[in-house]
Every structure is written in structure tokens, then in C-alpha cells.
N, C-alpha and C. Protein backbone atom coordinates (compact mmCIF):
# COMPACT_ATOMS: atom_id res chain seq x y z
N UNK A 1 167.43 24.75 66.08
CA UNK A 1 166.99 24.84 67.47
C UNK A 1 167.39 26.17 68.09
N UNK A 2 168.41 26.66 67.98
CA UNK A 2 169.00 28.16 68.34
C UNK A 2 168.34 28.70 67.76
N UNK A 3 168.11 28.77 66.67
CA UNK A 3 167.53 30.34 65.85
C UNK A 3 165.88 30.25 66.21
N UNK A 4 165.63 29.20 66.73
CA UNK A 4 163.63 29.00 67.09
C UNK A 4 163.70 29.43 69.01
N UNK A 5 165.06 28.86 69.30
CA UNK A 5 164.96 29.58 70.69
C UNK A 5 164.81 31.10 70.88
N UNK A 6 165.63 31.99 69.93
CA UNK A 6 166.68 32.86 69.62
C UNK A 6 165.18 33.95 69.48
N UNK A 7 164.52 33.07 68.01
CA UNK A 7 163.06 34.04 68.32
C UNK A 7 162.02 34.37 69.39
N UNK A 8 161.81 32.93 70.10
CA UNK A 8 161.11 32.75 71.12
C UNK A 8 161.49 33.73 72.16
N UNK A 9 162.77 34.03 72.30
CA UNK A 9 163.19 35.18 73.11
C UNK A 9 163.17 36.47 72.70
N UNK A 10 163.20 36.77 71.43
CA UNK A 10 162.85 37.69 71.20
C UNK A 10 161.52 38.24 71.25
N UNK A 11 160.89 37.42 70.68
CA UNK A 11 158.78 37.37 70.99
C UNK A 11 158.34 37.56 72.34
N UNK A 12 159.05 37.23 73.55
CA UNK A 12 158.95 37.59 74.94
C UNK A 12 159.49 38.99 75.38
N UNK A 13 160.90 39.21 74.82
CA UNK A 13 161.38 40.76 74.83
C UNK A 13 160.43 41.46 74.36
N UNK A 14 159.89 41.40 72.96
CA UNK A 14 158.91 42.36 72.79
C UNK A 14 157.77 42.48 73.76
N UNK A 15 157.40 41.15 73.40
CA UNK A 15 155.64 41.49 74.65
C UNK A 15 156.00 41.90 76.13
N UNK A 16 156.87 41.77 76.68
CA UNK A 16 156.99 42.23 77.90
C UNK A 16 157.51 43.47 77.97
N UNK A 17 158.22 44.08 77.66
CA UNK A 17 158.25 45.53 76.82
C UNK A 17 157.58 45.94 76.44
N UNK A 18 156.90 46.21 75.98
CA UNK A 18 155.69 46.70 75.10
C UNK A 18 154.67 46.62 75.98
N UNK A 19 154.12 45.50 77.07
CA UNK A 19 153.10 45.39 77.98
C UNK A 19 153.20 45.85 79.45
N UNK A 20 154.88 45.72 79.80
CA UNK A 20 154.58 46.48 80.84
C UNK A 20 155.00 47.79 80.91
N UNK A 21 155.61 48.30 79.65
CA UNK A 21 155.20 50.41 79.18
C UNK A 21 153.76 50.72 79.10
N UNK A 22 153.39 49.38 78.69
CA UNK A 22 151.71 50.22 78.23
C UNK A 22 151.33 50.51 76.97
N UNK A 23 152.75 50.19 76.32
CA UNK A 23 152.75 50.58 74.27
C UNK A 23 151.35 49.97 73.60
N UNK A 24 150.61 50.76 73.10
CA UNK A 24 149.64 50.80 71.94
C UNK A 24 149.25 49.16 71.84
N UNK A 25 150.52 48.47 71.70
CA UNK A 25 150.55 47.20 70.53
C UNK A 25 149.82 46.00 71.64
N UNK A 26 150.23 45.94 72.77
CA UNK A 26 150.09 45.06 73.80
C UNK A 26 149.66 45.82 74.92
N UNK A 27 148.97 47.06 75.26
CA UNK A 27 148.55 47.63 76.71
C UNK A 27 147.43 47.09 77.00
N UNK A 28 147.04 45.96 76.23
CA UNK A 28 145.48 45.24 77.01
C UNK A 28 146.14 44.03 78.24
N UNK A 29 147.22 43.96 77.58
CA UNK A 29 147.71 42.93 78.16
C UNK A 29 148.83 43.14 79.64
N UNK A 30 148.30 44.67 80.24
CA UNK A 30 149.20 45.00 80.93
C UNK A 30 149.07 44.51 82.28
N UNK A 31 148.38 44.09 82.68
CA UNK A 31 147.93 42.96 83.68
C UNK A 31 148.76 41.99 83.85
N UNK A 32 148.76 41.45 82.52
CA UNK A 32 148.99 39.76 82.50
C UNK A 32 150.95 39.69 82.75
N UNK A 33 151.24 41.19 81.84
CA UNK A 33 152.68 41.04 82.21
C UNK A 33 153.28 41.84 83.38
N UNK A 34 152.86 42.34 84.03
CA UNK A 34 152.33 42.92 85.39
C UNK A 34 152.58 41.83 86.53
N UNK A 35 151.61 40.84 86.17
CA UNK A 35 151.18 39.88 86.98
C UNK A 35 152.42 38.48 87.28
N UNK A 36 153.16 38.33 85.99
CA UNK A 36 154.24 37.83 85.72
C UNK A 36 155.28 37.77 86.45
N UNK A 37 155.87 39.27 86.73
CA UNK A 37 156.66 40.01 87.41
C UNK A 37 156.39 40.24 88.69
N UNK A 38 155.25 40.07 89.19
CA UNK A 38 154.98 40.31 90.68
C UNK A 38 154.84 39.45 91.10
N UNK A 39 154.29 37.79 90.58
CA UNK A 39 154.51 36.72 91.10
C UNK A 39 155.96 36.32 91.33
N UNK A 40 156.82 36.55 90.08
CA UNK A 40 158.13 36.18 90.55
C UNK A 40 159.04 36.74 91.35
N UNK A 41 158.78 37.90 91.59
CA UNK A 41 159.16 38.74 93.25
C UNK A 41 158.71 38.16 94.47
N UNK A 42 157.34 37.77 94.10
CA UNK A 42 156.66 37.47 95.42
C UNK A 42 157.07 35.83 95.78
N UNK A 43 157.51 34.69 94.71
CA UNK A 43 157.93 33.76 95.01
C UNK A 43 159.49 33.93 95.16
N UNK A 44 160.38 34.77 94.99
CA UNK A 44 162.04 34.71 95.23
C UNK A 44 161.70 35.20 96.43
N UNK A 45 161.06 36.41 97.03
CA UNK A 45 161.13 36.95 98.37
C UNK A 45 160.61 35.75 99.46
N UNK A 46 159.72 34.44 99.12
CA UNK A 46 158.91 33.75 100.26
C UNK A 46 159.69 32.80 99.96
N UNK A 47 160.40 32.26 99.14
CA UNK A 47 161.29 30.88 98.91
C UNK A 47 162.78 31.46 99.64
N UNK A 48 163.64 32.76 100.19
CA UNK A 48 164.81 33.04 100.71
C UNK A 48 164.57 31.95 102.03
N UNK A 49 165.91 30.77 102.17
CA UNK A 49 166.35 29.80 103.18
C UNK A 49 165.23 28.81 103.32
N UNK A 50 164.20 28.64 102.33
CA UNK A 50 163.18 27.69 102.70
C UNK A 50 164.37 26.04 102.18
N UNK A 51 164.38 25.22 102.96
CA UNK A 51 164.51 23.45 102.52
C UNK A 51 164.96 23.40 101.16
N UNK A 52 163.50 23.87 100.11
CA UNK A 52 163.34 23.19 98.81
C UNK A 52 163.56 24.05 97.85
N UNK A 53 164.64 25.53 98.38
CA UNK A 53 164.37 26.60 97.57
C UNK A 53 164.78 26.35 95.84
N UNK A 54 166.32 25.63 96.18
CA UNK A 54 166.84 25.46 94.79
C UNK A 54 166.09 24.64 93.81
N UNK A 55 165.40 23.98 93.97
CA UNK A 55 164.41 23.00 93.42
C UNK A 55 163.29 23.87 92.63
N UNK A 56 162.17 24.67 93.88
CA UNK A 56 161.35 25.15 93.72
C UNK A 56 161.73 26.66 92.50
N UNK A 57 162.53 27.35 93.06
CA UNK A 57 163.25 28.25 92.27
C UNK A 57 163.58 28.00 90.71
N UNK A 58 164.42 26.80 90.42
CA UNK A 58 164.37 26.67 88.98
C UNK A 58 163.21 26.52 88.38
N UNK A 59 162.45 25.16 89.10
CA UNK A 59 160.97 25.29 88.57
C UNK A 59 160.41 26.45 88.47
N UNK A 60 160.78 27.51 89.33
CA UNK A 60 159.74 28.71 88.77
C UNK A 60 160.13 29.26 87.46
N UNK A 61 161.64 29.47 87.57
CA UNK A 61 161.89 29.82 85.98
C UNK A 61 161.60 29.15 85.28
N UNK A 62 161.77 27.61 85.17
CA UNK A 62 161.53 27.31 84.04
C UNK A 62 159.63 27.36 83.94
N UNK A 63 158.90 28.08 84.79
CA UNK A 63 157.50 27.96 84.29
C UNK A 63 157.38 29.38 83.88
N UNK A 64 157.76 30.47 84.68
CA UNK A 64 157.26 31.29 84.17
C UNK A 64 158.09 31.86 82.73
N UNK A 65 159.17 30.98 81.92
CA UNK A 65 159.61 31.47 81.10
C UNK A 65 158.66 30.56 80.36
N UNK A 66 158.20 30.06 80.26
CA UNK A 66 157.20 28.95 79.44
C UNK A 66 156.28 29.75 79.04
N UNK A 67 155.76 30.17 80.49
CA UNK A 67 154.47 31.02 80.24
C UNK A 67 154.42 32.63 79.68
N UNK A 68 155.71 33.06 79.64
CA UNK A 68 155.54 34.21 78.86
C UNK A 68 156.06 33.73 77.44
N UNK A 69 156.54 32.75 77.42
CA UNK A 69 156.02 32.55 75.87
C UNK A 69 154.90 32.11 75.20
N UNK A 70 154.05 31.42 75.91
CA UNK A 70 153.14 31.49 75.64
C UNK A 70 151.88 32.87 74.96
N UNK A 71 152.66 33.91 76.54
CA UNK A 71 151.68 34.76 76.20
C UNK A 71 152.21 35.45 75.05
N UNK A 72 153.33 35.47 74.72
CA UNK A 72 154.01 36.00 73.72
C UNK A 72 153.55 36.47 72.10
N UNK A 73 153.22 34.25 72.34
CA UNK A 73 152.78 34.13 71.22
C UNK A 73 151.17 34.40 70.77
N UNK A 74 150.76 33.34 71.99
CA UNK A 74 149.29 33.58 71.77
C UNK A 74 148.93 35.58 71.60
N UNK A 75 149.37 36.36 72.09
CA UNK A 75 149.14 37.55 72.37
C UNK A 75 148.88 38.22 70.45
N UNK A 76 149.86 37.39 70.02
CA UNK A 76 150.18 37.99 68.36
C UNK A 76 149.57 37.25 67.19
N UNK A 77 149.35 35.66 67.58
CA UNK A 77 148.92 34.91 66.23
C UNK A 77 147.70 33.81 66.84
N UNK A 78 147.68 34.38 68.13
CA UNK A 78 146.06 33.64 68.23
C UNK A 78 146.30 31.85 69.01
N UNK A 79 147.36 31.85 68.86
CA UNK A 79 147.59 29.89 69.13
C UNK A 79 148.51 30.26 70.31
N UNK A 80 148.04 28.78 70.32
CA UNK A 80 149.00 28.09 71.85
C UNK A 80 150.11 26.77 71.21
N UNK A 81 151.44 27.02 70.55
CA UNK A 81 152.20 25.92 70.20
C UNK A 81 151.77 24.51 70.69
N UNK A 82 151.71 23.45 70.20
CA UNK A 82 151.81 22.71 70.77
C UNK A 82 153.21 22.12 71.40
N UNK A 83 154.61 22.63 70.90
CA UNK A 83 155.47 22.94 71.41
C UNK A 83 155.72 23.18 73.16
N UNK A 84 155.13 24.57 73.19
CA UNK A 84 154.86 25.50 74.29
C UNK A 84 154.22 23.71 75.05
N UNK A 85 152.85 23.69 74.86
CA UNK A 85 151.85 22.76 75.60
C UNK A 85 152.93 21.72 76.71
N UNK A 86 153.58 20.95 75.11
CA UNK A 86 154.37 20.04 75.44
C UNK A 86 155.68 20.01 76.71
N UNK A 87 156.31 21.33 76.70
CA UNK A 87 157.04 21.72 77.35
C UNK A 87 156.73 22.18 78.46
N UNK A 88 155.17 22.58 78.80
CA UNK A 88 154.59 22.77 80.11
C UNK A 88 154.81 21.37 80.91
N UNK A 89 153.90 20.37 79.83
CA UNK A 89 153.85 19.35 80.89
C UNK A 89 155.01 18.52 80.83
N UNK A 90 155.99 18.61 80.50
CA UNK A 90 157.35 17.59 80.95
C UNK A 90 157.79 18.62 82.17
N UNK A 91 157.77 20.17 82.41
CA UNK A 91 157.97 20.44 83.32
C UNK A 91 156.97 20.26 84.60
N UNK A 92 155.50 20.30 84.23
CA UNK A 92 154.79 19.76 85.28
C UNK A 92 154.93 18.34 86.29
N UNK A 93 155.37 17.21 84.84
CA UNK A 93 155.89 16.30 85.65
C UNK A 93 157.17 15.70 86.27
N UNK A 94 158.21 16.93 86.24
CA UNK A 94 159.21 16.88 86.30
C UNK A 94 159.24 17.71 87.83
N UNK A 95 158.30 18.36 88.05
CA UNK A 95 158.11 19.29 89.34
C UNK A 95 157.89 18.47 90.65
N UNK A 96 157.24 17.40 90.33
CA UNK A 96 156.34 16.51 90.85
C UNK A 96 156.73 15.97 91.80
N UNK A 97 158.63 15.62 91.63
CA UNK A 97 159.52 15.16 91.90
C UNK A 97 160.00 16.02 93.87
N UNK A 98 159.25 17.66 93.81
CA UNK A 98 159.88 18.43 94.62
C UNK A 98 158.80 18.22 95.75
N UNK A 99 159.24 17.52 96.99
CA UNK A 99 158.53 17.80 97.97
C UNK A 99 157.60 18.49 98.33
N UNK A 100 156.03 17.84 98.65
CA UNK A 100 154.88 18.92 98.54
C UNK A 100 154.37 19.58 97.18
N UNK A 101 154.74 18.82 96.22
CA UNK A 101 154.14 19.74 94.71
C UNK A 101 153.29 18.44 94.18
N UNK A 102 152.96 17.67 94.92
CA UNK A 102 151.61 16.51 94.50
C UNK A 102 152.43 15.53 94.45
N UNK A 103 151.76 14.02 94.03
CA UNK A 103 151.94 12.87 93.04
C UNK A 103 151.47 12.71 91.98
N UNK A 104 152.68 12.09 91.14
CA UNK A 104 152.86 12.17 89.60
C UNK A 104 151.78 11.28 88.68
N UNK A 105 151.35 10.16 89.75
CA UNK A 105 150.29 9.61 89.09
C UNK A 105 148.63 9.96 89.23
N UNK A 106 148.91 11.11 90.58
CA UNK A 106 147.15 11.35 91.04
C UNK A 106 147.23 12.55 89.85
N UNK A 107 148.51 13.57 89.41
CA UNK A 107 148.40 14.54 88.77
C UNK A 107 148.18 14.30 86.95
N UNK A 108 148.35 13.40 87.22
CA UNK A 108 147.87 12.72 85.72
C UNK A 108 146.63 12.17 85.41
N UNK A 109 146.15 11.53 86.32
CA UNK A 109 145.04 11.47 86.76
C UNK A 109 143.59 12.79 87.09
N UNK A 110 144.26 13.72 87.60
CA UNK A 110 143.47 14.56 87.45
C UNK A 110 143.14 15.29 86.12
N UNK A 111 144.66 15.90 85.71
CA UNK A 111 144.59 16.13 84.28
C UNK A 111 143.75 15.05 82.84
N UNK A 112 143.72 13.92 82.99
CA UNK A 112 142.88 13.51 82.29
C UNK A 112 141.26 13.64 82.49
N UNK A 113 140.86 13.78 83.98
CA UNK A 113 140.04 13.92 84.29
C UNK A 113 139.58 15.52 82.98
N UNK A 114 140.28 16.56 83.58
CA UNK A 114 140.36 17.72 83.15
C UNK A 114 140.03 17.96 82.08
N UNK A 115 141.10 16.98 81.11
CA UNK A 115 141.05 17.38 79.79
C UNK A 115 139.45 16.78 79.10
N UNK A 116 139.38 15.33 79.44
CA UNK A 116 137.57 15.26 79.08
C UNK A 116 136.47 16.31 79.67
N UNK A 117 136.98 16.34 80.71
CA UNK A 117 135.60 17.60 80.97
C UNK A 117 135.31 18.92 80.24
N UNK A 118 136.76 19.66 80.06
CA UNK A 118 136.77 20.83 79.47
C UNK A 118 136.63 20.52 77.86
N UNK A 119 137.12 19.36 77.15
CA UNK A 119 137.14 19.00 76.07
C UNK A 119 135.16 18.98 75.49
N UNK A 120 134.45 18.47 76.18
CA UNK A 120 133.48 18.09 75.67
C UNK A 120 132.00 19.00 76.44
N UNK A 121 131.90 18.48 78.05
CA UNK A 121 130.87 19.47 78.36
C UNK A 121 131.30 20.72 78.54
N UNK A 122 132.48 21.57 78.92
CA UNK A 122 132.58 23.24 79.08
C UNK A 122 132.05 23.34 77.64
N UNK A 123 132.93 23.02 76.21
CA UNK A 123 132.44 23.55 75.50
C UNK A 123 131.30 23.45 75.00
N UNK A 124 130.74 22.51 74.91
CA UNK A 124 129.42 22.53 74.59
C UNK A 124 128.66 23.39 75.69
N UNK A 125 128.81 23.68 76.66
CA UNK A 125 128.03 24.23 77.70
C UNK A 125 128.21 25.83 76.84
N UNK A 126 129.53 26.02 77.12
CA UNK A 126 129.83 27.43 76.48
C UNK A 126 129.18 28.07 75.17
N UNK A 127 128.71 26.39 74.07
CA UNK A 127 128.29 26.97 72.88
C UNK A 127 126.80 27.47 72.95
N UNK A 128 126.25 26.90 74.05
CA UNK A 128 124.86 26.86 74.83
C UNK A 128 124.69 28.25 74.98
N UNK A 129 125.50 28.81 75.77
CA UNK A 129 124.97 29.79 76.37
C UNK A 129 125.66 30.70 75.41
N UNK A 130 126.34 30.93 74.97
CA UNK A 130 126.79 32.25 74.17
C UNK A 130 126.43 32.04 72.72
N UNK A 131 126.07 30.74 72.36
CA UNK A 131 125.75 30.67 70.84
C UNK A 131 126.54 30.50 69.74
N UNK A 132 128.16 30.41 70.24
CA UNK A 132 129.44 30.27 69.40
C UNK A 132 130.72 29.31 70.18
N UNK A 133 131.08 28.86 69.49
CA UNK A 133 132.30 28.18 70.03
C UNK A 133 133.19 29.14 70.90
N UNK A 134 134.03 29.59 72.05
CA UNK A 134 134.83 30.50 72.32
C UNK A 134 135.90 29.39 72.79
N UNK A 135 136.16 28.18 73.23
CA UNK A 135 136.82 27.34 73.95
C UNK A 135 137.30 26.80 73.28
N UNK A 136 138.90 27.13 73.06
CA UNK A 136 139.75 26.50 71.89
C UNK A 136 140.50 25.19 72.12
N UNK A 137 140.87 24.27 71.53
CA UNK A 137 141.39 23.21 71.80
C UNK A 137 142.79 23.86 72.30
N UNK A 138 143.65 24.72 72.12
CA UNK A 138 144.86 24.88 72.69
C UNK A 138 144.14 25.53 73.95
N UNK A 139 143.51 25.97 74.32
CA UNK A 139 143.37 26.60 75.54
C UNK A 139 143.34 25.09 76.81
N UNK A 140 142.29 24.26 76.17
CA UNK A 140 142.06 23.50 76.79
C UNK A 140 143.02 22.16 76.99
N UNK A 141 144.23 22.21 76.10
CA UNK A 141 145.46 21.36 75.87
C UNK A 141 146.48 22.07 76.98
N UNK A 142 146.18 23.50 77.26
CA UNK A 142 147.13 24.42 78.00
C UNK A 142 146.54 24.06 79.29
N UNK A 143 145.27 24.08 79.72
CA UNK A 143 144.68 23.80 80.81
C UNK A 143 145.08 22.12 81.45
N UNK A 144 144.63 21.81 80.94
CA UNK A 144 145.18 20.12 80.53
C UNK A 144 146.73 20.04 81.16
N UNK A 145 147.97 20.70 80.85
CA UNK A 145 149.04 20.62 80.98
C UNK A 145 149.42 21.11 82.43
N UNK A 146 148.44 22.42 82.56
CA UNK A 146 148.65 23.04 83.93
C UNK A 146 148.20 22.28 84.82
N UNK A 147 147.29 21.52 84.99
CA UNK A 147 147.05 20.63 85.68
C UNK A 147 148.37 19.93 86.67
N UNK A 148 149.08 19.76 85.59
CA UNK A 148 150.26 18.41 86.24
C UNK A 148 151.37 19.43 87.46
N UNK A 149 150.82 20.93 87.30
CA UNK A 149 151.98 22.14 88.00
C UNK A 149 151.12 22.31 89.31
N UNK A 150 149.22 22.25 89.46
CA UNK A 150 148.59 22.98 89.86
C UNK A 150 147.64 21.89 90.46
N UNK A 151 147.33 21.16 89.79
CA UNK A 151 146.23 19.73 90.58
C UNK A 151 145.06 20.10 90.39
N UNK A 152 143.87 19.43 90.25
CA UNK A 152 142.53 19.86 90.09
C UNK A 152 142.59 20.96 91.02
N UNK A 153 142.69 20.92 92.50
CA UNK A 153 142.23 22.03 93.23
C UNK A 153 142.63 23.17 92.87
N UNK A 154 143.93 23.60 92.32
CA UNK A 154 144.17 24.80 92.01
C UNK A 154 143.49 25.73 90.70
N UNK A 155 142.97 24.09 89.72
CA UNK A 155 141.43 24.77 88.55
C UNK A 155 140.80 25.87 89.00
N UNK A 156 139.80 26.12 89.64
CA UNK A 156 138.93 27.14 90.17
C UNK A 156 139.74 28.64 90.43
N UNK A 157 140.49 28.38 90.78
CA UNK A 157 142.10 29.56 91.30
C UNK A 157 142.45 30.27 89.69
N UNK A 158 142.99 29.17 89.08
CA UNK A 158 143.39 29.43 87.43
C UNK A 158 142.55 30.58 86.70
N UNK A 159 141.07 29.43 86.66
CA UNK A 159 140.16 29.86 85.71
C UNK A 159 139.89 31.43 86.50
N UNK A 160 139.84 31.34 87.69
CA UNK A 160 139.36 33.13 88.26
C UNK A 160 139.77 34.01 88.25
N UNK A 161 141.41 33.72 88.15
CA UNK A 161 142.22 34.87 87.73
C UNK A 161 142.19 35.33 86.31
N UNK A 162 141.95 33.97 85.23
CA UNK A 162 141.80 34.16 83.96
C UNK A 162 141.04 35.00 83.61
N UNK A 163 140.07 34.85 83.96
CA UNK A 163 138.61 35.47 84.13
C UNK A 163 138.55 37.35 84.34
N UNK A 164 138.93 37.52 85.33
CA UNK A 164 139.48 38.43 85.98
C UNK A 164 140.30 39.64 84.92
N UNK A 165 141.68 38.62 84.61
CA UNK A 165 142.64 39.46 84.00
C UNK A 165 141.92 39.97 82.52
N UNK A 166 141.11 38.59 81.77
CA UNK A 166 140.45 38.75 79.96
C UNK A 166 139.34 39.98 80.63
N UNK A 167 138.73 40.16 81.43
CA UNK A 167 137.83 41.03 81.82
C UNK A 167 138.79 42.50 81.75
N UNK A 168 139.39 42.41 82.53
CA UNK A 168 140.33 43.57 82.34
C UNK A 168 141.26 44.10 81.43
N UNK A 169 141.30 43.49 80.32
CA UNK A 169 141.83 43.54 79.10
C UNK A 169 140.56 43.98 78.03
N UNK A 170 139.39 43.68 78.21
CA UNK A 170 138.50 44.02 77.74
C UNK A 170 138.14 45.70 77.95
N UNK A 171 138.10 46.08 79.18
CA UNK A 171 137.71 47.20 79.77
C UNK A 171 139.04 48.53 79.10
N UNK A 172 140.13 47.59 79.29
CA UNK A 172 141.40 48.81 78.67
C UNK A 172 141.38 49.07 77.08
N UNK A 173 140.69 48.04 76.54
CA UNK A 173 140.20 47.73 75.17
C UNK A 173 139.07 49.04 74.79
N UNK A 174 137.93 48.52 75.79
CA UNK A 174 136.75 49.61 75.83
C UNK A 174 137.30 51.40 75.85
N UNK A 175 138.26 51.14 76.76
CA UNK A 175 138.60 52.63 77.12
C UNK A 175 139.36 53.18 76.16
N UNK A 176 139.78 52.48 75.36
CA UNK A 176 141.02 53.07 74.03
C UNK A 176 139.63 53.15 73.15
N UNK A 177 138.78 52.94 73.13
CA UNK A 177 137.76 53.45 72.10
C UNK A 177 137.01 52.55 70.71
N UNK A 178 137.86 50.86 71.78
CA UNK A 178 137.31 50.09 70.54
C UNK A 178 135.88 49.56 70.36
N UNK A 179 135.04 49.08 69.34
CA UNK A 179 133.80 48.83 69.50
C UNK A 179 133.89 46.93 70.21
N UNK A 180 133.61 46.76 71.17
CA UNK A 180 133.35 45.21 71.22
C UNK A 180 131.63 45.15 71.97
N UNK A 181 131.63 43.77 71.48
CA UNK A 181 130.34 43.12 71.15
C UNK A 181 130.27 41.63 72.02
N UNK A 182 129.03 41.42 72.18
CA UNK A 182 128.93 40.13 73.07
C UNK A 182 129.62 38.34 71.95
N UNK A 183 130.15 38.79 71.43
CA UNK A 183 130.92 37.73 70.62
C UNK A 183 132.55 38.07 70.33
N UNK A 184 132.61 39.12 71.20
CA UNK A 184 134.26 39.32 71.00
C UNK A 184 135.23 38.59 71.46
N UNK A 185 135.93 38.27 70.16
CA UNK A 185 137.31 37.19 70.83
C UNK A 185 138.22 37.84 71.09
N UNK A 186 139.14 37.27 72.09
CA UNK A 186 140.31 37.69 72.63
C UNK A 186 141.28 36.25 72.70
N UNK A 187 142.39 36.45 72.31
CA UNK A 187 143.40 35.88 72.79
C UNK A 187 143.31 34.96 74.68
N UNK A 188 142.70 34.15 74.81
CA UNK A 188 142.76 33.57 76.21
C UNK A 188 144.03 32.89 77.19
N UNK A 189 145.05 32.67 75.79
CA UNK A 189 146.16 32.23 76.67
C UNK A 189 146.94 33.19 77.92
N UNK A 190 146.76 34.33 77.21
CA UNK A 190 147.61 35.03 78.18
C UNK A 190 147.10 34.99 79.77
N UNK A 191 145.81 34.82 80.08
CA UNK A 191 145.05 34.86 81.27
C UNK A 191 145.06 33.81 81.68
N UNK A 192 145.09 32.87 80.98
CA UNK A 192 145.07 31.24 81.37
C UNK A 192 146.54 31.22 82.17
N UNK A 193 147.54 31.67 81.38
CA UNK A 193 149.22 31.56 81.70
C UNK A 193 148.92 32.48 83.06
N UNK A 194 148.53 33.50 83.26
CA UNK A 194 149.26 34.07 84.50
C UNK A 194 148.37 33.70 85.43
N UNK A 195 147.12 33.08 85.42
CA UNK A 195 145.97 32.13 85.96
C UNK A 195 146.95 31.22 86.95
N UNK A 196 147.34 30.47 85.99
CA UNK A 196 148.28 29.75 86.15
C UNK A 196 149.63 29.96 86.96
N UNK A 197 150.19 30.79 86.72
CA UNK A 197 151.43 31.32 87.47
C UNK A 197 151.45 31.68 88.49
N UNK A 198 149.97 32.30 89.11
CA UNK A 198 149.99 32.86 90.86
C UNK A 198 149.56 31.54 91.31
N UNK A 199 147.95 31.15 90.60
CA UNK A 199 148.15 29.52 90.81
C UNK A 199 149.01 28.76 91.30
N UNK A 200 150.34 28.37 90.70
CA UNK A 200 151.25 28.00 91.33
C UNK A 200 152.02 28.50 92.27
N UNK A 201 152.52 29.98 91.76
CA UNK A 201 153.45 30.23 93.05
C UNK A 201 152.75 30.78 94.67
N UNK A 202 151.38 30.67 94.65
CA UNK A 202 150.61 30.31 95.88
C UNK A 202 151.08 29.33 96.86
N UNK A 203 151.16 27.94 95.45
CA UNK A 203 151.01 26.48 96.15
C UNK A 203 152.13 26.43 96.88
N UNK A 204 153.42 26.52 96.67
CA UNK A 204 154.75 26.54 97.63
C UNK A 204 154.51 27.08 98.99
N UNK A 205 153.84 28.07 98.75
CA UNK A 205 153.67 29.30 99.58
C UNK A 205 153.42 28.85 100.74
N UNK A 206 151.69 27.69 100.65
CA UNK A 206 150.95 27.14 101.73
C UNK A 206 151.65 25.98 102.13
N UNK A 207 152.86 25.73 101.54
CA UNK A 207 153.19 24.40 102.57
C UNK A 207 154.26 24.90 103.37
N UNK A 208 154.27 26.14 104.13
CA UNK A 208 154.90 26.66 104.75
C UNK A 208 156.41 26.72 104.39
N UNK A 209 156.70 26.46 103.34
CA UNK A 209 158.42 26.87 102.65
C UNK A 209 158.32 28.41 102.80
């Protein structure tokens, strides 16, 4: 268990190093670890003397250390642990608990909702229009999990930033001189994760804490 933590921290030292210098290995991804770091400034600076800070506060660490492992990994071997997945949502429903961050049974509820929809019509919709599978079952197991942090309403929020950031990882891609094509894959967790991360540290935001 130490020596799998021990790496996991190391796999985050690198990618976040490496992504927010700009290094060769990870500068597509300089957004996403960019984005990381400015959410968690922007939630320690709006959570100082709020009610629920100590609460809300650990929860943030413990999400956004989740989520840069995620991007960590996904960034290097293509997957989303199911590990990682698992450990999102015991913290999703463990959040649940903090005043103003939903109910534990509507957020389960939604997330199942979630997970059939994205499970069956996105992708098939997706294979429709682009002609290839791009919608991976860990993406959509990761989506699925965020749910229980974020609630259906915050979906649309997620997916736009996702959207957004893989777009802009594409373009820094383009500009280093690589050839891509209307079937180019990319790594999606990382956009999904920081999707996810302003996603949330929004939601505190609006209940006036």
C-alpha cells in the first residue's frame, strides 16, 4: 500500500512539473495543471472564516489530489484506475455529509441516471457522428463518480470546460508541429478531472460560504 501510494505521488510530482514548466513531455496539458492550481487558490482564498471551511477544505484536498492523479495517470497510459474511480466516489459520498453539497440519495440517483445515459446513447450518438468509438468506459465511470461531488446540474459545467481545455491541448499539439486528423485520440481524463474541479469549487462558492 505505501510503495503504490509512494508511486502515485510520484506520477503527480512528475506531471505537475513537467506541465506547469511547459516540458516537451506534458506541455499539452498545461491548462489542465494550470487549472488545478488556480482553482485551489481560488477556493482557500473564498472559503477564509466561511461556517463550513474545515469540512469543505479537506474535501478539496482530498479531490483535487484524486484528480491529479488521475490526470497523472491517464496523461501517460491512457486509463482511468478503477482504483482512482472508486476513491472519487467514496469521497463524493462522503462530501454529501457537508452542508449545502446536495443529498446522498438524490446524488446517487442522479449519477445512475448519468451513468445509463452516457453509457449507451452519448456513445452511440458519438459513434454516429464521428464514425468511431471515442467515449471510453473509464471516462464515463469517472463521469459517473463526479456526479456524487457535482449533481446532474453541474454536468453541462464539467463537460464545457472538458471540452474547452481537450480543444486547447489540441491546438498546443498543432503548434509543436504535430500532424492530427479528425480521428485523433487524446487522453480525456485530464479535462474531465479539471472539468470537474472548477465544477466543484464553484459550487461552495454559490452558497454564499
Amino acid at each position: 500500500m505505501i510503495h503504490v501510494l509512494r508511486k502515485t505521488t510520484g506520477r503527480i510530482s512528475q506531471f505537475l512539473g513537467d506541465a506547469l514548466a511547459g516540458r516537451a513531455s506534458d506541455r499539452q496539458h498545461l491548462l489542465v495543471a494550470w487549472g488545478l492550481v488556480a482553482g485551489a487558490a481560488w477556493l482557500m482564498g473564498s472559503l477564509a472564516g466561511a461556517p463550513a471551511w474545515p469540512a469543505l477544505t479537506l474535501a478539496g484536498v482530498y479531490l483535487v489530489v484524486v484528480l491529479a492523479a488521475v490526470c497523472a495517470i491517464d496523461a501517460r497510459y491512457g486509463i482511468i484506475p478503477d482504483s482512482l474511480v472508486l476513491a472519487l466516489a467514496v469521497g463524493g459520498v462522503l462530501q454529501t455529509s457537508i452542508p449545502g453539497q446536495g443529498e446522498l440519495l438524490q446524488r446517487g440517483f442522479e449519477a445512475l441516471v448519468l451513468f445509463l445515459a452516457s453509457g449507451l446513447p452519448f456513445s452511440a450518438a458519438y459513434r454516429w457522428v464521428r464514425g468511431h468509438d471515442g467515449l471510453g468506459l473509464g471516462d464515463v465511470k469517472f463521469a459517473t463518480a463526479g456526479v456524487l461531488w457535482i449533481g446532474i446540474e453541474g454536468v453541462p459545467v464539467m463537460l464545457l470546460l472538458a471540452v474547452f481545455s481537450a480543444v486547447a491541448s489540441l491546438l498546443i499539439l498543432k503548434a509543436e508541429g504535430h500532424e492530427l486528423s479528425a480521428k485523433q485520440a487524446i487522453s480525456f481524463g485530464p479535462h474531465l478531472a479539471i472539468g470537474l474541479w472548477l465544477a466543484w469549487v464553484a459550487g461552495p462558492l454559490s452558497f454564499g460560504f
